[in-house]
Protein backbone atom coordinates (compact mmCIF):
# COMPACT_ATOMS: atom_id res chain seq x y z
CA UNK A 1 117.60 68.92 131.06
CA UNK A 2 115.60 68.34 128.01
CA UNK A 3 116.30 67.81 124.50
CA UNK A 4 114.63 70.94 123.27
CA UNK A 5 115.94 70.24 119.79
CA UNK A 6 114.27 66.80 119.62
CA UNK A 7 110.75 67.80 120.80
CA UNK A 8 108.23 67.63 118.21
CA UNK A 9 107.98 71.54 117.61
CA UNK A 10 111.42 71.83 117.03
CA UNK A 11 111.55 68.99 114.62
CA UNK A 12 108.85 70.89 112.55
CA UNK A 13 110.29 74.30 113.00
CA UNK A 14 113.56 72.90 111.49
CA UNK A 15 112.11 70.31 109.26
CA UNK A 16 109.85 73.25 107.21
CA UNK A 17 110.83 74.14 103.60
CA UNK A 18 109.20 76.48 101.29
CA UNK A 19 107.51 74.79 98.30
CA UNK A 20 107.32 75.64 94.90
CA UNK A 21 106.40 72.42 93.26
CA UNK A 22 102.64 70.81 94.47
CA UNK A 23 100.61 68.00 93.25
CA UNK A 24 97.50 68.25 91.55
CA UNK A 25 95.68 67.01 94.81
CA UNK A 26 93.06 69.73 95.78
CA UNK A 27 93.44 71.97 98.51
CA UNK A 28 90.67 71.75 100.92
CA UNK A 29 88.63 74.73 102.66
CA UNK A 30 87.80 73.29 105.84
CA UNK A 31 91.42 72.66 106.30
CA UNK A 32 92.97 75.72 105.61
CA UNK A 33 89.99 77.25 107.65
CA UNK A 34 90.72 75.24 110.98
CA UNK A 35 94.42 75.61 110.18
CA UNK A 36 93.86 79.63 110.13
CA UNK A 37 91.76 79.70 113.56
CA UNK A 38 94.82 77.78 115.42
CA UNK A 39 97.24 80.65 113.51
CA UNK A 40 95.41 83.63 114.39
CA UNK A 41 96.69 82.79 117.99
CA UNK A 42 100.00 84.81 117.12
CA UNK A 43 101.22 87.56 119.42
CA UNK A 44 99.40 90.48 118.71
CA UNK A 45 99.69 93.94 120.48
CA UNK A 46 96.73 94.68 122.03
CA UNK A 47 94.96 91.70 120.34
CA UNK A 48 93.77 94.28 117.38
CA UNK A 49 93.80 91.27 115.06
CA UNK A 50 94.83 93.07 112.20
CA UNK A 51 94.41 90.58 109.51
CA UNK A 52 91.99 89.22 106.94
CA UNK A 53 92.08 86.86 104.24
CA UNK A 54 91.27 86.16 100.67
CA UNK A 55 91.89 82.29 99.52
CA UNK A 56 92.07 80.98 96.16
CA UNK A 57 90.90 77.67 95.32
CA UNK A 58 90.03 75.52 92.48
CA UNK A 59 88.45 77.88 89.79
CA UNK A 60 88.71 80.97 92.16
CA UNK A 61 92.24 80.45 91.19
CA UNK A 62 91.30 82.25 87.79
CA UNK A 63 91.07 85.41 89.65
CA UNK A 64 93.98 85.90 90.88
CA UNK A 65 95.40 84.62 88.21
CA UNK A 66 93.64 87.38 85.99
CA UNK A 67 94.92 89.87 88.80
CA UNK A 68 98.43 89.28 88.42
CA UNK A 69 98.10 89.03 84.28
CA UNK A 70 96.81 92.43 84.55
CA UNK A 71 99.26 93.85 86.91
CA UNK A 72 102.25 92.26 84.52
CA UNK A 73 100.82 93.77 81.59
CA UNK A 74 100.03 97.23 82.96
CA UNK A 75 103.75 97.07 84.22
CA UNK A 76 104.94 96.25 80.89
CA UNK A 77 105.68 92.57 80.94
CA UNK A 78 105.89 90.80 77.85
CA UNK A 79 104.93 87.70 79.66
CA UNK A 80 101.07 88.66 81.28
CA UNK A 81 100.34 84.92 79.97
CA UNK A 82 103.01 82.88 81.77
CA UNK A 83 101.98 84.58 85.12
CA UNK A 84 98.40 83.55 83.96
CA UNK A 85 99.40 79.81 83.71
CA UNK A 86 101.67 79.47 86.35
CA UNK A 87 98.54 80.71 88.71
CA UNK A 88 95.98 78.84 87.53
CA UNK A 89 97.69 75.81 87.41
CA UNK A 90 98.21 76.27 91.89
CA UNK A 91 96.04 74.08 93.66
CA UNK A 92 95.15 77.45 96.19
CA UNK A 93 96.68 80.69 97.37
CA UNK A 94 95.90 82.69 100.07
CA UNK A 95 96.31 86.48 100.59
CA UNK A 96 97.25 87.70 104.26
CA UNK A 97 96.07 91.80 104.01
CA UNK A 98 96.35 93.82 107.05
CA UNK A 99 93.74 96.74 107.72
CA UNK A 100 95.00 100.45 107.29
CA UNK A 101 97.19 101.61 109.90
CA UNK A 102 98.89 105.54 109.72
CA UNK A 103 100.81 105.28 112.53
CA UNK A 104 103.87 103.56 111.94
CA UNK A 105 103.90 101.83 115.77
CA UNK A 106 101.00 100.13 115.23
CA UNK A 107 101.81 99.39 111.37
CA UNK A 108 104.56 97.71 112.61
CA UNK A 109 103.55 95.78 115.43
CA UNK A 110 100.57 95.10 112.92
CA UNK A 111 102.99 93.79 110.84
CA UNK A 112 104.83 91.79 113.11
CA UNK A 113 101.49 89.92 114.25
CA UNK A 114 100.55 88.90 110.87
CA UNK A 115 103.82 87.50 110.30
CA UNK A 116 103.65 85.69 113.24
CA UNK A 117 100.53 84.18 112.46
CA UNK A 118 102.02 83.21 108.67
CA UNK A 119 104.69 81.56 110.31
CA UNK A 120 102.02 79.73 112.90
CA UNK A 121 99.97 78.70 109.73
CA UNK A 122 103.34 77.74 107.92
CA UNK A 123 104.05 75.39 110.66
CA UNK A 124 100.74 73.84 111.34
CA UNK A 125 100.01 73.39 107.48
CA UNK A 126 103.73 71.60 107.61
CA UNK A 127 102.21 68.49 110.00
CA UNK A 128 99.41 68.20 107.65
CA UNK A 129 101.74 68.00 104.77
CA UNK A 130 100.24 71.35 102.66
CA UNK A 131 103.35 72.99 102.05
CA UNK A 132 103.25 76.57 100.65
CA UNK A 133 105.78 79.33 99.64
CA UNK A 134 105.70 83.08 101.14
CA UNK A 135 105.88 85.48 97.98
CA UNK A 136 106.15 88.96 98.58
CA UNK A 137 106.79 90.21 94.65
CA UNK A 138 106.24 94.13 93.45
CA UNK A 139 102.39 93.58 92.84
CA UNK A 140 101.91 93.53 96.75
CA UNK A 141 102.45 97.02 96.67
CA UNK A 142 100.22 97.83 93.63
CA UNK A 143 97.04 99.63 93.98
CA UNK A 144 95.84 98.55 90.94
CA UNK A 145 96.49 94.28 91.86
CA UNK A 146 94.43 95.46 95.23
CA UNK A 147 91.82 97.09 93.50
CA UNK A 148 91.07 94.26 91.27
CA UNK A 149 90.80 92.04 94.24
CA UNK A 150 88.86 94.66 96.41
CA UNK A 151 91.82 95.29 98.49
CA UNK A 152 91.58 98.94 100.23
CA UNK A 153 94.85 100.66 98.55
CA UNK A 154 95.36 101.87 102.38
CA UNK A 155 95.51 97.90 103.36
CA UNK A 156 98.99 95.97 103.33
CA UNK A 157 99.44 92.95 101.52
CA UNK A 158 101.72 91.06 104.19
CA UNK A 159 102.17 88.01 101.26
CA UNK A 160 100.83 85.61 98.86
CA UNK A 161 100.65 81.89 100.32
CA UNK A 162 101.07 79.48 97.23
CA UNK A 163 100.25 76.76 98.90
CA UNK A 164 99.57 72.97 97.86
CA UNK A 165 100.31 69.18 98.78
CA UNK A 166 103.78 68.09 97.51
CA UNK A 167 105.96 64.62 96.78
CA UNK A 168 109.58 66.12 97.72
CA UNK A 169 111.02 68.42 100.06
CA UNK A 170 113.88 70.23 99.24
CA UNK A 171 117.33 70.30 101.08
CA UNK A 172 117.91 72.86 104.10
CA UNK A 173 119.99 75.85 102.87
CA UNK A 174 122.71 76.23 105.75
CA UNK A 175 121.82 78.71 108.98
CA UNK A 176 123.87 80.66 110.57
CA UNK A 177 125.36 79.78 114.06
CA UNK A 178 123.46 81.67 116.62
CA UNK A 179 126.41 82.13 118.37
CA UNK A 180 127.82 84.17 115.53
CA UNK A 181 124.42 86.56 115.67
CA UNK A 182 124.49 87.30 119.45
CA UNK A 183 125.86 89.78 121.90
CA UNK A 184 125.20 88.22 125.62
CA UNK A 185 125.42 90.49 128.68
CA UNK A 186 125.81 88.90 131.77
């Protein structure tokens, strides 16, 4: 019987940590771009490929960095400028938006594909060592943040992929035992 926990999969599934902290080392296109047509192989009902993307690199950075600004100070944050820094200073980011969907089935199963294909491009970025954190904050559901980025206000933002090359990986927070998550009927 095999080792399935030492195969190289596994050892990148487990080995994966979100990133906050990245170098200054640019993000390249053509990477994230063949790393994103091995992801969109995700399960996806009835292959509907729900997704698109918007990426954020170099100076395109400014713009979503203006998008968020705005969205903190319509919302009444005191600090639109820190969110402006903190942006601009990411060496890329990449918006996952699904298309409109009014039936909540296919929303979901929409949903579930897109995640699936985050996680694919999670791992895959992981063996090329661009790490990336998943944020999901309040501006995701803000029809104003979508408009400025010509988001549809019907389309879902499934997350914001900070992503960038980084020096240190953090420690694994502990899992819970499978065993403890399971009913088995035999």
């Amino acid at each position: 019987m095999t080792d399935i926990a030492s195969t190289p999969l596994a050892q990148t599934i487990q080995s994966r940590r979100s990133i906050k902290k990245f170098t200054d080392q640019p993000v390249d296109k053509q990477t994230i771009l063949e790393l994103l047509e091995i992801s969109k192989w995700a399960p996806d009902h009835g292959v509907r490929e729900p997704w698109r993307f918007l990426l954020f690199l170099g100076s395109g950075m400014e713009k979503l960095a203006e998008a968020l600004a705005d969205y903190q100070e319509h919302e009444g944050s005191k600090k639109p400028e820190k969110i402006r820094a903190q942006i601009s200073e990411l060496p890329g980011a990449l918006l996952v938006v699904n298309q409109a969907e009014q039936k909540v089935k296919k929303w979901e199963e929409d949903f579930g594909a897109a995640s699936t294909l985050i996680q694919n491009f999670q791992l895959l970025s992981w063996e090329q060592n661009l790490g990336m954190i998943w944020k999901t904050g309040d501006y995701i559901y803000s029809n104003r943040f979508k408009q400025s980025l010509g988001i549809d206000p019907e389309e879902t933002i499934v997350g914001m992929l900070q992503l960038g090359y980084f020096e240190k990986i953090p420690k694994a927070k502990p899992r819970t035992s499978i065993e403890e998550k399971i009913n088995i009927f035999e």
